[in-house]
Protein backbone atom coordinates (compact mmCIF):
# COMPACT_ATOMS: atom_id res chain seq x y z
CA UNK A 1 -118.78 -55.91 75.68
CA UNK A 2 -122.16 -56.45 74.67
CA UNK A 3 -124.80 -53.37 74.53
CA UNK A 4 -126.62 -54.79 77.53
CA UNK A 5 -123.72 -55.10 79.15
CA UNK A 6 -122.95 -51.75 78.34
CA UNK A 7 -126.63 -50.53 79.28
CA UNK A 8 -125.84 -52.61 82.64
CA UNK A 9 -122.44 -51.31 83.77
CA UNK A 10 -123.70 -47.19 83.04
CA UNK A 11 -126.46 -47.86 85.18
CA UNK A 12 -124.53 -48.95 88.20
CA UNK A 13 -121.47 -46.46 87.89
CA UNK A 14 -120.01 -45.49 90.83
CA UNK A 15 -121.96 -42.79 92.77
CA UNK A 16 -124.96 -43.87 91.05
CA UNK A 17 -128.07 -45.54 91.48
CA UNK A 18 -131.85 -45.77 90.38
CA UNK A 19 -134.95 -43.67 91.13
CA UNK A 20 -138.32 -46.18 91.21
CA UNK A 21 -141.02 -44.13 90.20
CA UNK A 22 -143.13 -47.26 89.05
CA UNK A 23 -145.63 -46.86 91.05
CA UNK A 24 -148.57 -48.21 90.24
CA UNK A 25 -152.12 -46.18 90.02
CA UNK A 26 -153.45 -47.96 92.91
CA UNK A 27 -150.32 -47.22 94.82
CA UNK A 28 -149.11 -43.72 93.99
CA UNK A 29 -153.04 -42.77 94.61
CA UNK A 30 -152.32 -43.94 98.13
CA UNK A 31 -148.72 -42.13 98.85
CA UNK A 32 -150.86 -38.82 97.21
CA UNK A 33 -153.92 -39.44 100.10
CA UNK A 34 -151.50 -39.59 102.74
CA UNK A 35 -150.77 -35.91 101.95
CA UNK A 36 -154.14 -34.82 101.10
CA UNK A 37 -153.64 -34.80 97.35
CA UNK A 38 -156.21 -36.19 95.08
CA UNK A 39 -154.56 -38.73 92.58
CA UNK A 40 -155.44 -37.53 88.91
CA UNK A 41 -153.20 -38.04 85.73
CA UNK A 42 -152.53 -34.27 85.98
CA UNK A 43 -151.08 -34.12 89.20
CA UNK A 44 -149.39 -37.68 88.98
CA UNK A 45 -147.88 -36.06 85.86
CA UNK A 46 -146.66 -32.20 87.50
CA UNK A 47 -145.57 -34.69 90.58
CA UNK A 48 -142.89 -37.42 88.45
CA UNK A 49 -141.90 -33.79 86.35
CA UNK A 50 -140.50 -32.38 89.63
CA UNK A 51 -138.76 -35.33 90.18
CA UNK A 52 -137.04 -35.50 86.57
CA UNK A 53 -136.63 -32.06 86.12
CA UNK A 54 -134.56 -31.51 89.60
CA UNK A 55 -131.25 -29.74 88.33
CA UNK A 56 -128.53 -31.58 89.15
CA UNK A 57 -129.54 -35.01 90.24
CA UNK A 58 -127.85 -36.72 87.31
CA UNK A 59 -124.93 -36.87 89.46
CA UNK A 60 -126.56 -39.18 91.67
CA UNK A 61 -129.06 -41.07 89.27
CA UNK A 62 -128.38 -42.69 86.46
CA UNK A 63 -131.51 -44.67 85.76
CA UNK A 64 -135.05 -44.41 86.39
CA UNK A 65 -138.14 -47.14 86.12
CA UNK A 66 -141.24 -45.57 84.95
CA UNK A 67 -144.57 -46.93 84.22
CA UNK A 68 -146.87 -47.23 81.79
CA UNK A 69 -148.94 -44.28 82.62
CA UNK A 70 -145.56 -42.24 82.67
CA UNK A 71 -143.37 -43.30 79.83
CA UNK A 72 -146.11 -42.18 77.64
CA UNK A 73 -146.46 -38.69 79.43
CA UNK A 74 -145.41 -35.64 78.55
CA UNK A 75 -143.64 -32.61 80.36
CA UNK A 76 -145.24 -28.77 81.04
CA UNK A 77 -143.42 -27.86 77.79
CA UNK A 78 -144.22 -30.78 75.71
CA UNK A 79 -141.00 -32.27 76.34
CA UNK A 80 -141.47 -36.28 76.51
CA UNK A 81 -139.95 -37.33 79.65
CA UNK A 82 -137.84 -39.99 78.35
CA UNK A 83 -136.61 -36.90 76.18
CA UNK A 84 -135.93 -35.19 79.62
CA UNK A 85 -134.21 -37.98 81.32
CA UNK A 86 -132.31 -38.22 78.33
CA UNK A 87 -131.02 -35.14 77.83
CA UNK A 88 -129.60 -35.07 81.49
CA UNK A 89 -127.91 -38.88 80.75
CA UNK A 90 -130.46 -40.78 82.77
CA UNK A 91 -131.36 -44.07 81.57
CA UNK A 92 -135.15 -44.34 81.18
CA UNK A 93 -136.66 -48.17 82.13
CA UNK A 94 -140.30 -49.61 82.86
CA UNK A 95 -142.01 -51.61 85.04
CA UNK A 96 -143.28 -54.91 82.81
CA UNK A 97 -144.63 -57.47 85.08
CA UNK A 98 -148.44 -57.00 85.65
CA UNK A 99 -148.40 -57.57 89.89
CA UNK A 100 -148.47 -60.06 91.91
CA UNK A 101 -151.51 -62.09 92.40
CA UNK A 102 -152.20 -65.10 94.86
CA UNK A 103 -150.95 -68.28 94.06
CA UNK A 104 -153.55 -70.95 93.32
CA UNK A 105 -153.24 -73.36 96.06
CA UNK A 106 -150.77 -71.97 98.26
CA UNK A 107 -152.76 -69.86 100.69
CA UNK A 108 -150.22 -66.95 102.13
CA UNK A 109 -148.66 -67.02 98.66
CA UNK A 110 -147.96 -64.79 95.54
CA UNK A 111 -146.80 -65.58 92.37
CA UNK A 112 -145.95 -62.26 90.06
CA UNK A 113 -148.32 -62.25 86.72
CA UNK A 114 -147.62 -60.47 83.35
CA UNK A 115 -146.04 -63.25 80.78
CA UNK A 116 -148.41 -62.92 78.53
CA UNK A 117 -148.43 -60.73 75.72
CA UNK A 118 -144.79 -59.35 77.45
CA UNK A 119 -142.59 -59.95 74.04
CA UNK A 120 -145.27 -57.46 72.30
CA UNK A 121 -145.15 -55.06 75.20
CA UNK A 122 -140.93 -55.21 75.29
CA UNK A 123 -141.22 -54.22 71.85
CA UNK A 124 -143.42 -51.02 72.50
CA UNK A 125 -141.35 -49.87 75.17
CA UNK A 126 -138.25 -50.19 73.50
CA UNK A 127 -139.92 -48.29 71.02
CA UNK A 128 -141.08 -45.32 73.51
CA UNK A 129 -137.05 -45.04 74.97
CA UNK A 130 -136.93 -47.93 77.43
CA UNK A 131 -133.70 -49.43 77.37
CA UNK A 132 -134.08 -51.84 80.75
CA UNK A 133 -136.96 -53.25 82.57
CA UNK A 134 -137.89 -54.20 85.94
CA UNK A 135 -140.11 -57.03 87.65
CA UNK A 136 -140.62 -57.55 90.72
CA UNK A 137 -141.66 -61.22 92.59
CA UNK A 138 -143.25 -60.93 96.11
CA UNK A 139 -142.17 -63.55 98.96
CA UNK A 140 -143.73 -63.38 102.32
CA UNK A 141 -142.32 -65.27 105.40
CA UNK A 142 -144.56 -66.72 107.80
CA UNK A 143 -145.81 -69.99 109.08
CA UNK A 144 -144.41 -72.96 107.11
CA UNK A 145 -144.28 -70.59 104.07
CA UNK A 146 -142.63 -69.18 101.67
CA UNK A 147 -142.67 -73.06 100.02
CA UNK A 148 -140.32 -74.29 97.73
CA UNK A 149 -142.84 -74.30 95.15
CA UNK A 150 -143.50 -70.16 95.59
CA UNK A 151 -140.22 -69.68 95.27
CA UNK A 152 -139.41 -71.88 92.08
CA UNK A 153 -142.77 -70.94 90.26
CA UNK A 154 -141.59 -67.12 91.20
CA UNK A 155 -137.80 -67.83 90.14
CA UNK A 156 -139.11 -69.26 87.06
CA UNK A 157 -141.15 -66.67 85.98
CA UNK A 158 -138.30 -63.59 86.62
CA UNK A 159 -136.27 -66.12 84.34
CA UNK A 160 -138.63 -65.84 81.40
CA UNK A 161 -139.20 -62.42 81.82
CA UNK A 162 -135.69 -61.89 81.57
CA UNK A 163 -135.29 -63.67 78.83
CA UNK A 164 -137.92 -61.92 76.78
CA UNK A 165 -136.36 -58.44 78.00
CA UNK A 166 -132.68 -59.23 76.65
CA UNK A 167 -134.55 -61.06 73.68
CA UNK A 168 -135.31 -57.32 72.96
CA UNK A 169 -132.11 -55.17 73.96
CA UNK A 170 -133.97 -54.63 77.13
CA UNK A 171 -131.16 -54.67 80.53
CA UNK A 172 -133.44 -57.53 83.26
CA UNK A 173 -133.84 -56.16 86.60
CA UNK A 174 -134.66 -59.17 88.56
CA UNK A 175 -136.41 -58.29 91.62
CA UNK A 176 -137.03 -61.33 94.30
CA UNK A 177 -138.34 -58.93 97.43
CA UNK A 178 -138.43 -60.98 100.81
CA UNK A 179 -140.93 -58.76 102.07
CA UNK A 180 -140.06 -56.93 105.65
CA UNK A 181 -143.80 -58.16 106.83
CA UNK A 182 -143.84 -60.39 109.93
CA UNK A 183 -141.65 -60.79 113.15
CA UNK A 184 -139.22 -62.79 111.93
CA UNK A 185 -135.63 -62.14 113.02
CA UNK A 186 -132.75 -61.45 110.68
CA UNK A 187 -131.96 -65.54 110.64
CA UNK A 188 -134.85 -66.26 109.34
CA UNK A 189 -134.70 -63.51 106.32
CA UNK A 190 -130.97 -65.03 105.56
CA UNK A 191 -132.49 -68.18 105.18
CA UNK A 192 -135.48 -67.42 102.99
CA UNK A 193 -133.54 -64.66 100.69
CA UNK A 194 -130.69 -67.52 100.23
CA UNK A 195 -133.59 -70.04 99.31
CA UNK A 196 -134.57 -67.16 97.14
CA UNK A 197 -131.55 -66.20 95.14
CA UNK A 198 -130.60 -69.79 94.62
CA UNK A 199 -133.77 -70.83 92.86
CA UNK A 200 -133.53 -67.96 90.91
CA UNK A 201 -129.98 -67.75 89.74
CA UNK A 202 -130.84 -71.86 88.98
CA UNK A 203 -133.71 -70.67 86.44
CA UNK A 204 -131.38 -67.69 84.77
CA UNK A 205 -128.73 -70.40 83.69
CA UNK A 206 -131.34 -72.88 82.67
CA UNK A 207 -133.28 -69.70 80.21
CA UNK A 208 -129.49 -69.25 79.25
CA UNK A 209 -129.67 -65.56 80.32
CA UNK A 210 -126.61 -63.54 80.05
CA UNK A 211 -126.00 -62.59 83.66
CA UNK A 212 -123.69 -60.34 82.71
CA UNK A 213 -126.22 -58.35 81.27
CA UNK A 214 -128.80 -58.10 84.15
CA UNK A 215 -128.90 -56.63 87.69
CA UNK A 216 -129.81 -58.03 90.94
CA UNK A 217 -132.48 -56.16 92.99
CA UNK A 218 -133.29 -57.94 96.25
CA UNK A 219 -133.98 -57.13 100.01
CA UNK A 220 -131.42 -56.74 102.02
CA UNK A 221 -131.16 -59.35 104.59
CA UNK A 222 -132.97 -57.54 107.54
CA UNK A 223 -135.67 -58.54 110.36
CA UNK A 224 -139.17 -58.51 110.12
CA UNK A 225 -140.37 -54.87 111.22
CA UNK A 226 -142.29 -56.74 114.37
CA UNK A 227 -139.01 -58.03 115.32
CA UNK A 228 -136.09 -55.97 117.07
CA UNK A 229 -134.16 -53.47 114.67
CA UNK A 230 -130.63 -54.88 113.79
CA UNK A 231 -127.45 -51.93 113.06
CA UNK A 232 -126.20 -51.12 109.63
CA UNK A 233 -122.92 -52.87 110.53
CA UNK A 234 -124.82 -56.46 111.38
CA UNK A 235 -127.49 -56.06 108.23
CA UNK A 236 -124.40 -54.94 106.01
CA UNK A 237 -122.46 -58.39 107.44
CA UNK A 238 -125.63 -60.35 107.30
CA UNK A 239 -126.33 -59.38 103.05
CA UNK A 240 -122.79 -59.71 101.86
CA UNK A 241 -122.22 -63.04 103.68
CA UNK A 242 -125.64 -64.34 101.67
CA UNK A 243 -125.14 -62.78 98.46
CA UNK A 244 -121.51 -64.01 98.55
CA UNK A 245 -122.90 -67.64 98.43
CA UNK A 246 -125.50 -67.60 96.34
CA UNK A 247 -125.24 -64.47 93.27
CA UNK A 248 -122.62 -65.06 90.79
CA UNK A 249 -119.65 -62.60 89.94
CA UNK A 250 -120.87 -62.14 86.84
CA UNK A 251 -123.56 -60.17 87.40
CA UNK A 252 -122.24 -56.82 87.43
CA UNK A 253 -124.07 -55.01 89.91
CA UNK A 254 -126.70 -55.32 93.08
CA UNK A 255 -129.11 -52.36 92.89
CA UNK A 256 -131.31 -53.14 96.52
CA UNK A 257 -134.65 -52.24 96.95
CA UNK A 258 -135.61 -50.31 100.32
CA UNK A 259 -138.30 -52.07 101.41
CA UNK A 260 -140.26 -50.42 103.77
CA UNK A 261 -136.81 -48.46 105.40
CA UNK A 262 -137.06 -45.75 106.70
CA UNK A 263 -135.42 -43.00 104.66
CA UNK A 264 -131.99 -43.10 106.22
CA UNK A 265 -132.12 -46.52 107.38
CA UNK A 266 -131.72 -47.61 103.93
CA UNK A 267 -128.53 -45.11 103.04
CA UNK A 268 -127.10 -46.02 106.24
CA UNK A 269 -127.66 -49.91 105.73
CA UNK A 270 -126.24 -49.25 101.84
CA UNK A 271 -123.44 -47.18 103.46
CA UNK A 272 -122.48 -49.81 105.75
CA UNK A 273 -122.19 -52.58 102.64
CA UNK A 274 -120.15 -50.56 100.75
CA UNK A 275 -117.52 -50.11 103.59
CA UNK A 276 -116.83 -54.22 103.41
CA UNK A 277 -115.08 -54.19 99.83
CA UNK A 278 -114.05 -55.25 97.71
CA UNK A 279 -116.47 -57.33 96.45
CA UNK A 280 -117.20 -58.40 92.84
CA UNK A 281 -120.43 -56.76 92.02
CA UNK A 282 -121.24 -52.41 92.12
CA UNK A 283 -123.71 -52.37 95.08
CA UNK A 284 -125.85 -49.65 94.49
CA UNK A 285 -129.96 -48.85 95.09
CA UNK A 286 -133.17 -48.54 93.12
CA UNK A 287 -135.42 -47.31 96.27
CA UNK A 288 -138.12 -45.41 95.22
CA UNK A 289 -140.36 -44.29 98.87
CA UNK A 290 -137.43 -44.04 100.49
CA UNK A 291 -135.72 -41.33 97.40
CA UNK A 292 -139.07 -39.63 96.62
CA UNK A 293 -140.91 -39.48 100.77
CA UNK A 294 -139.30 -36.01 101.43
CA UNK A 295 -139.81 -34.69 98.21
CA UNK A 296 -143.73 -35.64 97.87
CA UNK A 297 -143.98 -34.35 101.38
CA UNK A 298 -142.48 -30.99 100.77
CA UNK A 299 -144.38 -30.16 97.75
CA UNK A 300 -147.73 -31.53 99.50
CA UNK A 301 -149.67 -30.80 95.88
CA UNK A 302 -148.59 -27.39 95.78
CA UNK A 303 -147.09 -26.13 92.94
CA UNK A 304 -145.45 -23.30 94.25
CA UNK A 305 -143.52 -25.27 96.30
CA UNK A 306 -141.94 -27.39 93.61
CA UNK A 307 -138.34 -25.71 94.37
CA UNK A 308 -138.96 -27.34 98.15
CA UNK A 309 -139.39 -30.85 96.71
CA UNK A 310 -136.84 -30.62 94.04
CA UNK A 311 -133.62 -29.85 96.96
CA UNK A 312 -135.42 -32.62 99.10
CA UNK A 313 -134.97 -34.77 96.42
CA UNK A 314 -132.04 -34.11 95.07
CA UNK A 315 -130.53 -34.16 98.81
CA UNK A 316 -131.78 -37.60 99.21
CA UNK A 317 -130.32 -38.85 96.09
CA UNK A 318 -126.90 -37.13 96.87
CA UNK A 319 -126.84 -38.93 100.26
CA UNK A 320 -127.31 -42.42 98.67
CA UNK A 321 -124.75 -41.49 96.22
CA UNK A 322 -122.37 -41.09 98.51
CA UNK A 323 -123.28 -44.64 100.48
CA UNK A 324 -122.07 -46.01 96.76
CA UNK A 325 -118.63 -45.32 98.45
CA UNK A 326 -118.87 -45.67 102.03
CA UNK A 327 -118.81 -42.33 102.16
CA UNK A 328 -121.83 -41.31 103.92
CA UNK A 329 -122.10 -39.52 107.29
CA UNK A 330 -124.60 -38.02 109.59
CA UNK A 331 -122.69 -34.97 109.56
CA UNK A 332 -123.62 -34.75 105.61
CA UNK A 333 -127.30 -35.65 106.40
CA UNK A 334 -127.44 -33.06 108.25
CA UNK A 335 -126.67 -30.97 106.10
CA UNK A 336 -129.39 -29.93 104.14
């Protein structure tokens, strides 16, 4: 077994999953408004040390994304917090891709920058403790799009990016997030997300990327928040049936995003999957809002009520740890 592959299989052992705390300025500066918190370094940093510092959660988490701002920071003590995730046996990873931007031409359309320069910056964040890396393509459904072309120019560029990241001993998260945006129904996400993971999984072979040494993080195949909700049971049926046809065993395990989910909506939803084995890959979850919302709401900038944040989070993590197995209930939400 190769070390990615080794890198690969730890971070999707069973129980496990990832905490996204990649957020970017722009976009942690909002989540801190909508509690009345102003966004500075300082407070970005005490926020992300809650998170990593929250005794116990290493049962549940074996991985988290950071970004740049963070994988350069520093704990209250001095204590690097790669050194911190470390010590507890979390795998740190970062964010590489440099957002998504629209796509000349293609009005509707996004197309994920960030190739340039990205062998250089692989190297510095191996360097600082990274040992996997994350980027994320954006496709929107809506009239007559996403196009072919948006979806090969984004499938294309998550291939090179994941060749430069194993290029440097760096595990490629692929990300290819049909956004929830929209009123389509659940059909119409199937269709687009199977588009999607064929064009992509056609670029990996063609950059010769060792699949077995990446991880899958995509949607799961749910309607368009203007459209009707659909059960756990029906999204659960809905994702396997696409991913069966379209992601190859060899990639060793499906981390999904949560995608504008409500908090338990994506456990349940992950729960649900999990109870439809076997099935060849670990399916698992890199969510960050829907991990961190309870947690930034019960510390609310207040330092004093970091002990109030740390059990939300760490309850939130536990429940999706036990969706790895089917294993969640309401009964255990509850019981916090």
């Amino acid at each position: 077994m190769s070390e990615l592959q080794k890198i690969a299989a730890a971070i999707v052992a069973p129980g496990k999953g990832i905490l996204a705390a990649d957020e970017s300025t722009s976009t942690i500066e909002k989540r801190f408004s909508s509690i009345g918190v102003e966004s500075t370094e300082d407070r970005r940093r005490a926020y992300r040390e809650i998170l990593f510092t929250t005794e116990g959660v290493e049962e549940f988490v074996s991985g988290v994304i950071l970004y740049d701002e963070t994988i350069r920071q520093n704990a209250s003590d001095g204590r690097p917090f790669v050194e911190i995730l470390r010590s507890k046996g979390i795998i740190p990873g970062i964010k590489t891709d440099a957002g998504a931007k629209d796509l000349a031409n293609f009005p509707g359309e996004k197309v994920t920058e960030g190739l340039d320069g990205l062998r250089e910056r692989n190297i510095e964040y191996a360097r600082l403790g990274a040992q996997f890396a994350k980027w994320r393509a954006v496709i929107t459904i809506g009239d007559g799009i996403p196009s072919d072309f948006c979806l090969s120019a984004n499938a294309h560029a998550l291939a090179r990016y994941a060749a430069l990241s194993q290029e440097t001993g760096l595990v490629p998260i692929v990300e290819p997030e049909v956004l929830m945006d929209g009123d389509h129904d659940l059909d119409a996400c199937y269709d687009v997300t199977h588009r999607a993971l064929t064009a992509l999984y056609e670029q990996l072979d063609l950059h010769k990327v060792e699949l077995a040494g990446t991880l899958l993080k995509p949607n799961m195949v749910l309607p368009g928040k203007g459209c009707r909700t659909a059960p756990p049971e029906e999204v659960a049926e809905a994702t396997i049936r696409c991913f069966k046809e379209t992601v190859p065993e060899a990639v060793p395990g499906i981390v999904f995003l949560s995608g504008g989910q409500g908090d338990e909506e994506a456990t349940a939803n992950l729960n649900a999957m999990n109870t439809l084995g076997p099935l060849p890959w670990e399916l698992s979850f890199s969510y960050g809002r829907a991990l961190q919302a309870p947690a930034l709401k019960a510390w609310g900038g207040d330092d004093a009520k970091a002990d109030l944040a740390k059990a939300a989070f760490y309850h939130r993590s536990k429940m999706n740890g036990l969706a790895r197995s089917g294993s969640w209930t309401e009964d255990a939400e509850a019981a916090i």
